[in-house]
Protein backbone atom coordinates (compact mmCIF):
# COMPACT_ATOMS: atom_id res chain seq x y z
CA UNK A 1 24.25 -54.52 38.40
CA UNK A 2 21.74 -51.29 38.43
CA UNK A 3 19.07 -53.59 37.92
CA UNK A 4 19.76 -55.12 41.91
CA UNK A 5 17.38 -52.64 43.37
CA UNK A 6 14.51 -53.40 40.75
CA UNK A 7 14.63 -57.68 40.83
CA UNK A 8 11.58 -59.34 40.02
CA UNK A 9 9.82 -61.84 42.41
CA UNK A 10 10.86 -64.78 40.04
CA UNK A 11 14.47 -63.01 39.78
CA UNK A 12 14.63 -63.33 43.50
CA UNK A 13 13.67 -66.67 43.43
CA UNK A 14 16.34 -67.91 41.13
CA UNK A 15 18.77 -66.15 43.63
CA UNK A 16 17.45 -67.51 46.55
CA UNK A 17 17.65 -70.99 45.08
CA UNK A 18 21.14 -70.22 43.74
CA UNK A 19 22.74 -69.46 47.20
CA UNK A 20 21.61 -72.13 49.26
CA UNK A 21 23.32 -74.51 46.37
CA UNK A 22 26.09 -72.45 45.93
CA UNK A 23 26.25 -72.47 49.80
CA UNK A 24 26.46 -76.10 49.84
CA UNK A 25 28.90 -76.66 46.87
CA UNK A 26 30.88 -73.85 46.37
CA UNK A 27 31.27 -71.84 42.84
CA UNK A 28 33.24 -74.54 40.84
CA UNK A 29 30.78 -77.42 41.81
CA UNK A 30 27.66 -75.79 40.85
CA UNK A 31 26.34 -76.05 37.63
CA UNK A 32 23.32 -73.82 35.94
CA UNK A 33 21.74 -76.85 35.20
CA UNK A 34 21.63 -78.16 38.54
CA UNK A 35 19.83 -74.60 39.69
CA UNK A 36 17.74 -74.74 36.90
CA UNK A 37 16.39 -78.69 38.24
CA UNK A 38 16.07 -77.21 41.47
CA UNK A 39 13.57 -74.64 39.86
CA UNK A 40 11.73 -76.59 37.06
CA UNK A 41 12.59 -74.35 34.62
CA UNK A 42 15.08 -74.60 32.22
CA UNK A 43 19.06 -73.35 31.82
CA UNK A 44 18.12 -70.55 29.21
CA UNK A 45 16.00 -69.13 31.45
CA UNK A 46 18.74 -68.41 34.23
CA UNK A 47 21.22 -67.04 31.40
CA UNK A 48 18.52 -64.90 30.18
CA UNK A 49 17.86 -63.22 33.17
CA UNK A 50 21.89 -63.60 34.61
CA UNK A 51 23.86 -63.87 31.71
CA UNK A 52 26.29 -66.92 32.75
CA UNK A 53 26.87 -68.43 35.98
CA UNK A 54 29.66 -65.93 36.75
CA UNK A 55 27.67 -63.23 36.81
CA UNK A 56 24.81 -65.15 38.71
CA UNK A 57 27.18 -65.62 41.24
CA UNK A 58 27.75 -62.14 42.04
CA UNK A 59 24.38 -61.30 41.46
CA UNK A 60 23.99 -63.26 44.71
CA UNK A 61 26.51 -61.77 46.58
CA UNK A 62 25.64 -58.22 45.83
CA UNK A 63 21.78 -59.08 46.74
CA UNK A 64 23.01 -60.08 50.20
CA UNK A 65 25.44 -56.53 50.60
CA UNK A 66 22.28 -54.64 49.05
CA UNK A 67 20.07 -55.90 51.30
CA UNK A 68 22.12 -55.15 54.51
CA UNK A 69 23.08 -51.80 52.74
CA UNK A 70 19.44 -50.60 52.38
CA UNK A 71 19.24 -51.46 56.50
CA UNK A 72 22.46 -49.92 57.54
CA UNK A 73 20.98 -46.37 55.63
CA UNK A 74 18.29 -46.32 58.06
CA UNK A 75 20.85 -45.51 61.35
CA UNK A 76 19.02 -42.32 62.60
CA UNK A 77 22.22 -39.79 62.10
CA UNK A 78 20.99 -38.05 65.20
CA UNK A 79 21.81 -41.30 67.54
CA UNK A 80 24.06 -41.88 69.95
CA UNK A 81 27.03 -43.45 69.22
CA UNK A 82 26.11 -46.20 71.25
CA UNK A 83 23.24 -47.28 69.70
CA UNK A 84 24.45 -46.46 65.88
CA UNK A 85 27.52 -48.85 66.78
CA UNK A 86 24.87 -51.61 68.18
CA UNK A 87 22.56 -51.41 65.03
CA UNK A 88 25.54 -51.59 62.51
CA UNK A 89 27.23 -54.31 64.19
CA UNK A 90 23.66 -56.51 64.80
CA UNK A 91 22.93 -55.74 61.19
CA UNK A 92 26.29 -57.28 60.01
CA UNK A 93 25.86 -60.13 62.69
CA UNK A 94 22.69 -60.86 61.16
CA UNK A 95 24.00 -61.29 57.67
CA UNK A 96 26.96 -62.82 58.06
CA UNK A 97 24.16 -66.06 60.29
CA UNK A 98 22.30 -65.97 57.15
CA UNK A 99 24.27 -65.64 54.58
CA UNK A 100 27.62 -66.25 56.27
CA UNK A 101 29.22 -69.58 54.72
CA UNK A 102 27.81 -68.11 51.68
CA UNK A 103 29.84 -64.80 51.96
CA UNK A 104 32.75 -66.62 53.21
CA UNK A 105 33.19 -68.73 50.63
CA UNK A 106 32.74 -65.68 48.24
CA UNK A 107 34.98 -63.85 50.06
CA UNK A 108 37.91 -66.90 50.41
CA UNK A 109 37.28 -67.70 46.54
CA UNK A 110 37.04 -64.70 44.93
CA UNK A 111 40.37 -63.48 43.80
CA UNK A 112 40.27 -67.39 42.20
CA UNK A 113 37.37 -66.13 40.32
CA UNK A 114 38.53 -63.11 38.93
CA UNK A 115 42.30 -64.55 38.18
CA UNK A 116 40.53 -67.51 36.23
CA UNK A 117 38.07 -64.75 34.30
CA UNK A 118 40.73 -61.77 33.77
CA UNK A 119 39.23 -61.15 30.54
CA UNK A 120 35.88 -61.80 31.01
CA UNK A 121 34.24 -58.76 29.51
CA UNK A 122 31.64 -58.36 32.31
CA UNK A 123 33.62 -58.66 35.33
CA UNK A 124 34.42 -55.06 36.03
CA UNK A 125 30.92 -54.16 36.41
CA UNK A 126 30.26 -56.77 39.32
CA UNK A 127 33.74 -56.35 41.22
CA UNK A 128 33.46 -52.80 40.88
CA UNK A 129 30.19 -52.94 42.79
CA UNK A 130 31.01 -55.33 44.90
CA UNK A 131 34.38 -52.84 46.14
CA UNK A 132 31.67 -50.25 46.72
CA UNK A 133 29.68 -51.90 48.62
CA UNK A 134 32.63 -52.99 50.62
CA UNK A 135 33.40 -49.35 50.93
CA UNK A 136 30.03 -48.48 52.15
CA UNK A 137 30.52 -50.06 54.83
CA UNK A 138 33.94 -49.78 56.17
CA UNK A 139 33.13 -45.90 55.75
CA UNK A 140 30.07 -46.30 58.09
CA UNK A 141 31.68 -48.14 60.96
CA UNK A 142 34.43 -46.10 60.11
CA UNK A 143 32.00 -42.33 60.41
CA UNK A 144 30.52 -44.31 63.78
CA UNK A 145 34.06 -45.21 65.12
CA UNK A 146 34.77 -41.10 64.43
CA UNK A 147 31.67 -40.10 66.41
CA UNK A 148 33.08 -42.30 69.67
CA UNK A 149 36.23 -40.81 69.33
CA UNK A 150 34.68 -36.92 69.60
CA UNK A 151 32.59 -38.08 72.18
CA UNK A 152 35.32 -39.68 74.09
CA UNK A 153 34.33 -43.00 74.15
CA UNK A 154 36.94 -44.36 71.50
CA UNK A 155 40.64 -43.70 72.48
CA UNK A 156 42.15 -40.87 70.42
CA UNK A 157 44.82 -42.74 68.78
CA UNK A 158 42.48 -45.35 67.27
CA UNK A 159 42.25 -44.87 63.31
CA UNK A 160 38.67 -45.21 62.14
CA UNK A 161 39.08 -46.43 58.80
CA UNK A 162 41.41 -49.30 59.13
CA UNK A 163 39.86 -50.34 62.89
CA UNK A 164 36.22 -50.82 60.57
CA UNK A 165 38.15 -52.16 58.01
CA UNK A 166 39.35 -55.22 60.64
CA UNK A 167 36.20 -55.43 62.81
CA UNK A 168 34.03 -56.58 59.74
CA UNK A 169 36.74 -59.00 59.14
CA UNK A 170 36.54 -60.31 62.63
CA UNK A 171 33.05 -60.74 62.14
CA UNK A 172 33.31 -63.03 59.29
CA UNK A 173 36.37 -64.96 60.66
CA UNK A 174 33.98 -65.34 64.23
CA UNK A 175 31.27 -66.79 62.57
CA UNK A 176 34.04 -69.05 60.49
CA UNK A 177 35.44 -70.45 63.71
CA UNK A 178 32.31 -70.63 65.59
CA UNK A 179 29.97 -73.70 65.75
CA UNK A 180 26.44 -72.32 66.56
CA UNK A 181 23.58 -74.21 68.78
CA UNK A 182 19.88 -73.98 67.47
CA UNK A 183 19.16 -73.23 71.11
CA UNK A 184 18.70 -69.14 71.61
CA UNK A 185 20.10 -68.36 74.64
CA UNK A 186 23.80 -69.91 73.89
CA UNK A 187 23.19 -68.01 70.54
CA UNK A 188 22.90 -64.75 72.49
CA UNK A 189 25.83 -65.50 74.71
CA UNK A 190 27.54 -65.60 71.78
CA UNK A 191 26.82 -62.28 69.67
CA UNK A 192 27.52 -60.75 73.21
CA UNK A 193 30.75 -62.29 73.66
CA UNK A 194 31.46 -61.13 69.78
CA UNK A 195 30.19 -57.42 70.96
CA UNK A 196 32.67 -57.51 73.69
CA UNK A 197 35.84 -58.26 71.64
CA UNK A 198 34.39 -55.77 68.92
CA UNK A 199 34.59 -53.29 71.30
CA UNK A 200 37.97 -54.07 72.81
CA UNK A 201 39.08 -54.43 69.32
CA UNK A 202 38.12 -50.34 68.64
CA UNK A 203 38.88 -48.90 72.01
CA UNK A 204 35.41 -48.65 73.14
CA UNK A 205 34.86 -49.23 77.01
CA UNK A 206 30.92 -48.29 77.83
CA UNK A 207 32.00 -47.72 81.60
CA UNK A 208 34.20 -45.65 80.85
CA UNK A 209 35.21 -42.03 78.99
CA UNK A 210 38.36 -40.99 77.60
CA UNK A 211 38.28 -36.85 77.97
């Protein structure tokens, strides 16, 4: 999983390819060989590169959360609270349009995946990455959510950790419920109508303070 940050052009290809059919399938219904059709090269190449389709799987998931990762430690620790909470929350938005069925489905078949491969020898390495990733960022929504509160803008009794924990989930679950136009404008009324209920959802009201 170290090798994430240093993927080839052709290893980002084969990942690319990988999640839209994953996307479209699911995990179970997705053969190597299939990808490897898609890419005119042949299975061996894909194990050689991922191992098995397990660990190509995650491999694809991780990409996505390193991605969005790499993004989220650009928020200028010297901002406002307001505009560190509107950059973390646009950057999630904007993976979960992208990559969001994709997540989803990794997210709603995962604990499948690791019941039906307990002893898989490699799976601690990819879950374990994939909990830290997780954990990056609840704990920067969670550090953001913190700032509001000193700054009065978050009610006091609001507890940082579990209110990120359940405001990436709602994220997910909006973009799981919602059916999206292709037009922009009803696409922007509805991130702002997501922002709203985020910020009900952590106690943030920007017209008014708390102190």
């Amino acid at each position: 999983m170290e090798k994430l940050g240093l993927l080839t052009d052709f290893e980002k290809t084969i990942l690319d390819k990988a999640r839209i059919i994953f996307e479209k399938k699911g995990y179970y219904e997705t053969s190597i060989e299939e990808i490897a059709q898609s890419l005119s090269i042949g299975k061996g190449t894909i194990y050689r590169h991922f191992g098995n389709k397990l660990m190509l799987f995650f491999s694809v998931v991780l990409n996505i959360f390193e991605d969005s990762k790499n993004v989220i430690e650009k928020i200028d620790a010297g901002a406002a609270f307001e505009n560190k909470l509107d950059f973390f929350i646009d950057q999630m938005v904007k993976m979960t349009m992208v990559s969001g069925k994709f997540i989803r489905s990794f997210l709603e078949e995962h604990l499948f995946l690791l019941k039906d491969t307990y002893h898989h020898k490699n799976i601690e390495e990819p879950y374990g990455y994939y909990l830290k990733a997780r954990e990056f960022f609840v704990l920067s929504l969670s550090g953001i959510i913190e700032q509001g509160k000193k700054d009065g803008k978050i009610m006091g009794e609001v507890e940082p950790v579990m209110t990120a924990q359940l405001t990436i989930m709602a994220i997910f679950n909006y973009f799981k419920e919602s059916s999206f136009s292709v037009k922009k404008t009803k696409d922007a009324l509805s991130i702002e109508t997501l922002k709203r209920y985020l910020y009900r959802a952590i106690g943030y009201n920007r017209f008014r303070s708390f102190q």
